[in-house]
C-alpha atoms as a PDB file:
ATOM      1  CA  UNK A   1       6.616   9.635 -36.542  1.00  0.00           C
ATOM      2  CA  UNK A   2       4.235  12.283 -37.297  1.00  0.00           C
ATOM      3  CA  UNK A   3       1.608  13.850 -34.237  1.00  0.00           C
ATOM      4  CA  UNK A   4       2.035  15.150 -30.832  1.00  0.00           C
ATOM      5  CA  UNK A   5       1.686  13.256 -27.707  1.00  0.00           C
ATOM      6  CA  UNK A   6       0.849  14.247 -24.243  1.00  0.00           C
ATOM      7  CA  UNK A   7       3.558  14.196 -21.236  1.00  0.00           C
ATOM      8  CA  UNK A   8       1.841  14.043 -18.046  1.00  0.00           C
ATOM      9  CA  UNK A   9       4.662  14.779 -15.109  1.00  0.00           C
ATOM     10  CA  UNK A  10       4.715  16.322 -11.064  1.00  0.00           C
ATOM     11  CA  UNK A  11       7.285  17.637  -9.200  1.00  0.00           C
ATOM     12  CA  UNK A  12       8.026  15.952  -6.159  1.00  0.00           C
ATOM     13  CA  UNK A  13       8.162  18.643  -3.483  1.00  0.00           C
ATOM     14  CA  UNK A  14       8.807  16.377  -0.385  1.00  0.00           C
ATOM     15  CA  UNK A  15       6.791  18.771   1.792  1.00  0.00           C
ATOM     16  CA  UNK A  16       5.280  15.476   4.049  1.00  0.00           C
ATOM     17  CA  UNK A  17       4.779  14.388   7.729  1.00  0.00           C
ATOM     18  CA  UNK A  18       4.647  10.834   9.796  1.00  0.00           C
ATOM     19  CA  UNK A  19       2.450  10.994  12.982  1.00  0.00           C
ATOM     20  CA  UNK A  20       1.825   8.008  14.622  1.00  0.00           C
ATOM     21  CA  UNK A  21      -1.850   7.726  15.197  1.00  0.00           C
ATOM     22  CA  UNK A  22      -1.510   7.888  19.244  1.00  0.00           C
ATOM     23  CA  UNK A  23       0.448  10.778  19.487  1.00  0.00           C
ATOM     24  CA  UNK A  24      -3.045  11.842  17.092  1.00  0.00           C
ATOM     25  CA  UNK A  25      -5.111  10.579  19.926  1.00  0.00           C
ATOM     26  CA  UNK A  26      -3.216  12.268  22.621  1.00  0.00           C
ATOM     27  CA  UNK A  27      -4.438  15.569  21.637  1.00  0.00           C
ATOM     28  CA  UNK A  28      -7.909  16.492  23.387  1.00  0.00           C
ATOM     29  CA  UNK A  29      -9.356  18.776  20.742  1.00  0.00           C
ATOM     30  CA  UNK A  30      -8.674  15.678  18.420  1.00  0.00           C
ATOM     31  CA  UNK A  31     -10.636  13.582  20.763  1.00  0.00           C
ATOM     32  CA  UNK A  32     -13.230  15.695  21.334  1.00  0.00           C
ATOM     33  CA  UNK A  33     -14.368  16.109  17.714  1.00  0.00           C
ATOM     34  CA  UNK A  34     -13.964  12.437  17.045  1.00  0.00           C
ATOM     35  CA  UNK A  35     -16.605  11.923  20.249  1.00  0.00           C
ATOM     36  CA  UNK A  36     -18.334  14.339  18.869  1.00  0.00           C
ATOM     37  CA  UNK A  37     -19.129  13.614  15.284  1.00  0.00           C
ATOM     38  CA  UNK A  38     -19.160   9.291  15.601  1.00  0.00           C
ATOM     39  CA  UNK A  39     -19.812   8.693  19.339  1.00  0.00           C
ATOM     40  CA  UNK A  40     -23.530  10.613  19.798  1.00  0.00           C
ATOM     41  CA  UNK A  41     -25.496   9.483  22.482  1.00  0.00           C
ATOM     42  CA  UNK A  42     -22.492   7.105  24.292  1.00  0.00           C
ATOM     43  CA  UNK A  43     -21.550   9.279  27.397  1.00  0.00           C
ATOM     44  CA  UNK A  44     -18.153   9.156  29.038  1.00  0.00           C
ATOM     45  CA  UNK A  45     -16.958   7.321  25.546  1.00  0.00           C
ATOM     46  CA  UNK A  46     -12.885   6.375  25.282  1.00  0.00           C
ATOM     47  CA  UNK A  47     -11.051   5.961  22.316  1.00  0.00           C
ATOM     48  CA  UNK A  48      -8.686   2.857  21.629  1.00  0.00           C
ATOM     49  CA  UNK A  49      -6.353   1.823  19.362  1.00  0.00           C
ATOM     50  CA  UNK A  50      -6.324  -1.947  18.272  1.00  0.00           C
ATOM     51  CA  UNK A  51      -3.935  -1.561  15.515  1.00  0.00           C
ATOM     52  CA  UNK A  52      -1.084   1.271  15.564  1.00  0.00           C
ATOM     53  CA  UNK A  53      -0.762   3.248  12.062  1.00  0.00           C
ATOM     54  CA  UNK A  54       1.157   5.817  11.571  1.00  0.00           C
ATOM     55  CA  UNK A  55      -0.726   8.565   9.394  1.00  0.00           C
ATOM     56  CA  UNK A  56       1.054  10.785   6.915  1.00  0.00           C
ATOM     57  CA  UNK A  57       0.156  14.357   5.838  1.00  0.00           C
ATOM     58  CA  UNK A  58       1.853  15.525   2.473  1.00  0.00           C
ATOM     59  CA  UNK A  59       1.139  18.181  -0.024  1.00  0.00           C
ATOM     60  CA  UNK A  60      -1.136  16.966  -3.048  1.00  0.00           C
ATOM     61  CA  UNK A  61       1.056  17.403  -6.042  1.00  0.00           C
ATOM     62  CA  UNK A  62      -0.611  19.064  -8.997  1.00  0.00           C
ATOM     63  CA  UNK A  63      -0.122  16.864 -11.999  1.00  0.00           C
ATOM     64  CA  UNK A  64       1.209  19.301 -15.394  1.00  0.00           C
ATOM     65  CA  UNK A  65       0.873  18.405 -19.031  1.00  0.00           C
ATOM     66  CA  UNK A  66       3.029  19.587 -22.358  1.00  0.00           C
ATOM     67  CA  UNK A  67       2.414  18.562 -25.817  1.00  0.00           C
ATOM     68  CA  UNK A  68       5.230  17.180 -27.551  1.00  0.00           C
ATOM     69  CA  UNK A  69       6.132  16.328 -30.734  1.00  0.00           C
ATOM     70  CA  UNK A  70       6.336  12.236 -31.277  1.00  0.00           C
ATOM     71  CA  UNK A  71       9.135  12.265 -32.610  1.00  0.00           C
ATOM     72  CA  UNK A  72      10.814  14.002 -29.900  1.00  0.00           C
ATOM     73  CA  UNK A  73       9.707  11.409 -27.519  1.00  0.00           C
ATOM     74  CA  UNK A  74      13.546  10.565 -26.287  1.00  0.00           C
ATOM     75  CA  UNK A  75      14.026  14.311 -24.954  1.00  0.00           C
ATOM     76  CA  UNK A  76      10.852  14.475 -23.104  1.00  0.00           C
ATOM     77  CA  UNK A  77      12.554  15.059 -20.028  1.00  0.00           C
ATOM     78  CA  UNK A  78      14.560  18.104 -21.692  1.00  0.00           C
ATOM     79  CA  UNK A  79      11.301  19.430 -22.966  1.00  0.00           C
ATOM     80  CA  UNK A  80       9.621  18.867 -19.252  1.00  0.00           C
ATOM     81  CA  UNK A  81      12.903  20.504 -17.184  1.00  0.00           C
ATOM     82  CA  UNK A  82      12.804  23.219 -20.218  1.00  0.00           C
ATOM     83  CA  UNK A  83       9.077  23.841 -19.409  1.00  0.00           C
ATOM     84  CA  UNK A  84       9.341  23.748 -15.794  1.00  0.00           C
ATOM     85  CA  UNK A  85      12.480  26.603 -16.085  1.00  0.00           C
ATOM     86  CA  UNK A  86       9.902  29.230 -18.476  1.00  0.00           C
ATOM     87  CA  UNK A  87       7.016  28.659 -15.989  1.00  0.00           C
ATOM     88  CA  UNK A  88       9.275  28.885 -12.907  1.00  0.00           C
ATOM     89  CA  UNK A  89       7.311  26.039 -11.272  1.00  0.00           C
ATOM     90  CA  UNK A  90      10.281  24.398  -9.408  1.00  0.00           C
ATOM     91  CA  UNK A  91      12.402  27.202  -7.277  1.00  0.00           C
ATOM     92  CA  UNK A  92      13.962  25.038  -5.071  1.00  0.00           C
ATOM     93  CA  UNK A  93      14.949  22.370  -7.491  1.00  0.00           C
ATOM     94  CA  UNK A  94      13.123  19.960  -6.541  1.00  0.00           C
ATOM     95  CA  UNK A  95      12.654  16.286  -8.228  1.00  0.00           C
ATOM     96  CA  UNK A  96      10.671  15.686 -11.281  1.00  0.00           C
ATOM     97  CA  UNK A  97       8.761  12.732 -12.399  1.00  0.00           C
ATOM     98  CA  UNK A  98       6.511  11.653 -15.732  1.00  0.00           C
ATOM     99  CA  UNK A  99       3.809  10.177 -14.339  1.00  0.00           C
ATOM    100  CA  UNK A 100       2.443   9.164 -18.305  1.00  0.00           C
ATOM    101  CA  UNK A 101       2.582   9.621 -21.995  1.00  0.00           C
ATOM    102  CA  UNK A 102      -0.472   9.696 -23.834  1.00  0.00           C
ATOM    103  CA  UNK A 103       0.048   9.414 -27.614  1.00  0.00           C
END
């Protein structure tokens, strides 16, 4: 096979949090802005939940690219860990995943 291809992959850093979305609610500044920017002109408004959700907060993962031979598709992975090791983009070894392959 002759041509490159494109190997789209993220590392997974982990770095997320679960909040349920009363324990949001219970803080007052929270409140406050939330009265303030979608309950103008209702005085002594109150905030209730019909449904409990619980929210998560993670770090966006930036998405990476390398161009690869085609017929080196099999070692992708090699060529992404190898690529990720020169850059120094993973320092606390953190999972990696290919998130495409455009040919």
């Amino acid at each position: 096979m002759k041509g490159t291809m494109q190997v789209f992959f993220k590392i997974l850093t982990g770095d997320s949090i679960s909040v349920k979305l009363s324990d949001v609610l219970k803080n007052e500044k929270v409140v406050n802005v939330i009265k303030t920017n979608f309950g103008k002109g209702i005085r002594g408004a109150v905030i209730n939940i019909q449904n409990e959700c619980e929210l998560t907060i993670e770090k966006e993962n930036v998405i990476h690219n390398i161009e690869i031979q085609k017929k080196d598709f099999q070692d992708a992975m090699s060529f992404v860990e190898e690529y990720i090791e020169e850059n120094k983009l993973n320092k606390k070894d953190f999972p990696v995943e290919i998130v495409d392959i455009k040919i």
